[in-house]
Protein backbone atom coordinates (compact mmCIF):
# COMPACT_ATOMS: atom_id res chain seq x y z
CA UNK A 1 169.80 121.30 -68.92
CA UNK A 2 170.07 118.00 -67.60
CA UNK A 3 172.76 115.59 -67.94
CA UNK A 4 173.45 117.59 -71.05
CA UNK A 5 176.21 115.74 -73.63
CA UNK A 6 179.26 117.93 -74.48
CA UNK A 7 178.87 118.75 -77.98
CA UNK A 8 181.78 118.39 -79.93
CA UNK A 9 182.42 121.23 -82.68
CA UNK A 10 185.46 120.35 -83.94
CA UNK A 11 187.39 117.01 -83.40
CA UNK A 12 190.60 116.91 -85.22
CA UNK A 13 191.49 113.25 -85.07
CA UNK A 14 188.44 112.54 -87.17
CA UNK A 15 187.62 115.59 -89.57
CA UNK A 16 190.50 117.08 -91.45
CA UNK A 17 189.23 120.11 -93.39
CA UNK A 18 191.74 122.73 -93.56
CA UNK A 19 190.60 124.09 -96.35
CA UNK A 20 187.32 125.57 -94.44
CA UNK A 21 189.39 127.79 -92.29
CA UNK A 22 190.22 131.13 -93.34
CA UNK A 23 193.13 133.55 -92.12
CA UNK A 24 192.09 137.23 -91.71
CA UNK A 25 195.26 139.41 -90.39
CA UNK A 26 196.54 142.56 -90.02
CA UNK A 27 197.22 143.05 -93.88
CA UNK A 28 193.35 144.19 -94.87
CA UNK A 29 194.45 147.32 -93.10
CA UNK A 30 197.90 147.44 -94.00
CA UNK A 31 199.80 145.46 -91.63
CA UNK A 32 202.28 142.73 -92.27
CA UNK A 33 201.12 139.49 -89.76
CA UNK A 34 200.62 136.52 -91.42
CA UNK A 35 198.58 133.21 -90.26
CA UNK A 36 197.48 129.97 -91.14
CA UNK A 37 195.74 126.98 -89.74
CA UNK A 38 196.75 123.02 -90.41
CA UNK A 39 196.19 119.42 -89.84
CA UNK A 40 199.29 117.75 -88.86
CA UNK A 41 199.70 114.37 -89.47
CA UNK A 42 199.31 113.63 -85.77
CA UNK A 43 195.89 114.91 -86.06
CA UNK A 44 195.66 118.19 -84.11
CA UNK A 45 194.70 121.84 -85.91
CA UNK A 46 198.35 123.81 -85.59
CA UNK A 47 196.76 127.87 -85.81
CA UNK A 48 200.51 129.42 -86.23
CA UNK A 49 202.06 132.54 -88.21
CA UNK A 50 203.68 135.68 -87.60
CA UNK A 51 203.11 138.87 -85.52
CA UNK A 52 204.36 142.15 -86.71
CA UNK A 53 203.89 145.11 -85.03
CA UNK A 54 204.68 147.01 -87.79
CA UNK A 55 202.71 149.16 -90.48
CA UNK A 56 200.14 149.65 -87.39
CA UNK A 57 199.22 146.23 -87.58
CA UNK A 58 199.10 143.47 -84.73
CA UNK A 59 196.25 140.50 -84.87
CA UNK A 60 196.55 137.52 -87.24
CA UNK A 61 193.19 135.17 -87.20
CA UNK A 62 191.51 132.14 -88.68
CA UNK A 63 187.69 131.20 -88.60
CA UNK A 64 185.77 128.85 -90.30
CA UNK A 65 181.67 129.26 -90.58
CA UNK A 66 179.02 126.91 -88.92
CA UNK A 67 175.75 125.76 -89.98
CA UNK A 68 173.58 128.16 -87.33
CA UNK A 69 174.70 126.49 -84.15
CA UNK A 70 172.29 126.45 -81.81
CA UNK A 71 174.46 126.19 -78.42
CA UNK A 72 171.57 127.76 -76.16
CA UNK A 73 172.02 124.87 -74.36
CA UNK A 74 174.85 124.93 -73.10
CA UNK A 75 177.31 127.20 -70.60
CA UNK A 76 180.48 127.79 -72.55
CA UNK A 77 183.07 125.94 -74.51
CA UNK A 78 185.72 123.96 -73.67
CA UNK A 79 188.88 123.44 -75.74
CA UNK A 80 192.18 120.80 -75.23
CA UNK A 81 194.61 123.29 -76.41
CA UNK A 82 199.04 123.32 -75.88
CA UNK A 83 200.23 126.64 -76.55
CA UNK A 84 203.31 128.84 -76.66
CA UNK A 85 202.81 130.77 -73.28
CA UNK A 86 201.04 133.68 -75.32
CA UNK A 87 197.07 134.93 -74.84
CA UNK A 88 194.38 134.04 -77.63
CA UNK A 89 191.04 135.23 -78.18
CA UNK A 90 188.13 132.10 -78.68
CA UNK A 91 185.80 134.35 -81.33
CA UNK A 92 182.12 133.72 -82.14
CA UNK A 93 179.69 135.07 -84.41
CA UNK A 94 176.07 135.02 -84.78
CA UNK A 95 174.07 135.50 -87.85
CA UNK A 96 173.26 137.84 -89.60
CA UNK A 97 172.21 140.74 -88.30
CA UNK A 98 175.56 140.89 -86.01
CA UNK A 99 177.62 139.90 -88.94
CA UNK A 100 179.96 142.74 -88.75
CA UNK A 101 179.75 142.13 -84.35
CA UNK A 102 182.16 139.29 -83.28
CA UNK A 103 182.35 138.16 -80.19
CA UNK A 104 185.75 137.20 -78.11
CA UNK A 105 186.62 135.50 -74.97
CA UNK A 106 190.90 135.75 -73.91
CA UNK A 107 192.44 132.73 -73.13
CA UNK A 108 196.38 132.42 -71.58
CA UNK A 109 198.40 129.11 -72.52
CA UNK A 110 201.19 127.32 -71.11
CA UNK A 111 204.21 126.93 -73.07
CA UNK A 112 204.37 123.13 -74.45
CA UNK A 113 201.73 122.07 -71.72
CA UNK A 114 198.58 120.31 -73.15
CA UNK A 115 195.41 121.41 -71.57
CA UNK A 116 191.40 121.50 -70.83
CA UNK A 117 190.00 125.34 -71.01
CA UNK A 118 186.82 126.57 -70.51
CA UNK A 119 185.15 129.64 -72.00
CA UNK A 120 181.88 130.48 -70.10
CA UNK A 121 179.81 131.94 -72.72
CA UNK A 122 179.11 135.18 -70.57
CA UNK A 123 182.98 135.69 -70.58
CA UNK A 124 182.75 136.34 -74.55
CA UNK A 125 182.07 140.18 -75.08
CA UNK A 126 181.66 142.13 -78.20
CA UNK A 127 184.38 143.72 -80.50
CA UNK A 128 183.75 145.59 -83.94
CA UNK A 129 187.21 146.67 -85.91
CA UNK A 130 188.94 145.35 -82.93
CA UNK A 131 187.42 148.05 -80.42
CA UNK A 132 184.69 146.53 -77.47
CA UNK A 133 181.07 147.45 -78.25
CA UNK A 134 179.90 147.80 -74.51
CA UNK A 135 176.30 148.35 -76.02
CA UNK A 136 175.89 145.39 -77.91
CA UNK A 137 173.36 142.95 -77.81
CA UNK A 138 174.13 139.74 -75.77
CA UNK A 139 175.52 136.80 -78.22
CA UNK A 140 172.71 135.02 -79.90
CA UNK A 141 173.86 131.33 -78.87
CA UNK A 142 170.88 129.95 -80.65
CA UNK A 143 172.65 131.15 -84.19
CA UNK A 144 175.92 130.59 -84.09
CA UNK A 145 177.58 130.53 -87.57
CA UNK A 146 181.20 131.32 -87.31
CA UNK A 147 184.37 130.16 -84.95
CA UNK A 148 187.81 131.14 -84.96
CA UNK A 149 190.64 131.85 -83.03
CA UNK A 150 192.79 135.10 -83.04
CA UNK A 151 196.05 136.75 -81.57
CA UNK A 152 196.75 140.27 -80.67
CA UNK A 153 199.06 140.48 -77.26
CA UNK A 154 201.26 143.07 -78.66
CA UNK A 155 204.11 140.44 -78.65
CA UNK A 156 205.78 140.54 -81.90
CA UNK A 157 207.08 137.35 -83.25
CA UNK A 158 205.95 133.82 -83.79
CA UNK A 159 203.02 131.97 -82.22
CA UNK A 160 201.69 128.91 -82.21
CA UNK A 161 198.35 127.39 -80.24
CA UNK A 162 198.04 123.60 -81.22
CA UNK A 163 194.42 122.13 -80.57
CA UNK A 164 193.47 119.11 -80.10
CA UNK A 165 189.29 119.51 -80.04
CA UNK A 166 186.47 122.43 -79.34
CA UNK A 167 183.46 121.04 -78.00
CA UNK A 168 180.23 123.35 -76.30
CA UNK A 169 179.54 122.12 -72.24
CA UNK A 170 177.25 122.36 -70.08
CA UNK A 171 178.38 123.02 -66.25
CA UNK A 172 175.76 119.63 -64.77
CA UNK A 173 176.75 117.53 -68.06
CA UNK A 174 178.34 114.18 -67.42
C-alpha cells in the first residue's frame, strides 16, 4: 500500500441518487422509528427521522448496495460528517455468504460541527438481529456490497447526521 489514493464511495456534490438508499427501522419488528435519507439542494446526504422507544423498538437505518467493493486495500473509511451530538453506527456488509452478518463501527458527532472521521476497518465488528456475533468471521473487505448508516443510542427523539462524502483510506496515502 503505497501512496494509496483515497477512494471515494460516495460524493454527494456530484451523484444524487436518493432513490438507491433504503430505510430499514424498528417497524419490521414492531416498533414505531421512522427514517429516511436525502439530497438537499446544497448537496450533502441529510440521514434524519425519528426514534421511538416504544413498541420495543429503537434503531432506524438506511443502506444502499455496492457493486462488490474490493477495499482490501485500504485501512478504514473516512467520512466529513455534522451531526446532532448523538452516536451512529458506519455498517458494512459483505457478500453473500454473510448476508444476514452486518458489520458496524460507532461513531459520536458534534452538534452542528462539520467534521473528518475515521473508521479503522478493524474497529467494525459483527452484529446479527442487532446482537454482536463475537465468533464471526473477520469482514471480507475484498467483497463489499452494502453501506449504510444506523442509530440506536436509546435516545428517543429526532436525529439528524448530515454528510458531506464517504471515501475508503489508507493510513500512508497522500
Amino acid at each position: 500500500m503505497t501512496n494509496q489514493q483515497p477512494r471515494p464511495l460516495f460524493d454527494f456534490s456530484t451523484t444524487a441518487e436518493e432513490d438507491d438508499w433504503q430505510s430499514t427501522d424498528d417497524v419490521v419488528m414492531g416498533g414505531v422509528s421512522s427514517s429516511t435519507l436525502q439530497i438537499q439542494p446544497e448537496r450533502i446526504a441529510v440521514f434524519e427521522g425519528d426514534l421511538s422507544l416504544e413498541r420495543g423498538g429503537g434503531f432506524a437505518s438506511v443502506h444502499t448496495e455496492l457493486p462488490r467493493a474490493d477495499l482490501s486495500a485500504y485501512d478504514g473509511l473516512e467520512m466529513r460528517v455534522r451531526g446532532d451530538g448523538r452516536r451512529y453506527r458506519a455498517r458494512l456488509r459483505a457478500a453473500p455468504e454473510s448476508a444476514s452478518v452486518t458489520y458496524h463501527a460507532t461513531f459520536e458527532t458534534d452538534p452542528g460541527v462539520w467534521k473528518s472521521i475515521r473508521l479503522p476497518f478493524a474497529s467494525f465488528k459483527a452484529r446479527f438481529r442487532g446482537r454482536w456475533v463475537p465468533d464471526a468471521p473477520p469482514l471480507d473487505l475484498e467483497r463489499i456490497t452494502s453501506f449504510g448508516w444506523l442509530v440506536a443510542d436509546k435516545q428517543a427523539g429526532h436525529f439528524r447526521l448530515e454528510v458531506d462524502w464517504v471515501r475508503a483510506y489508507a493510513e500512508d496515502g497522500p
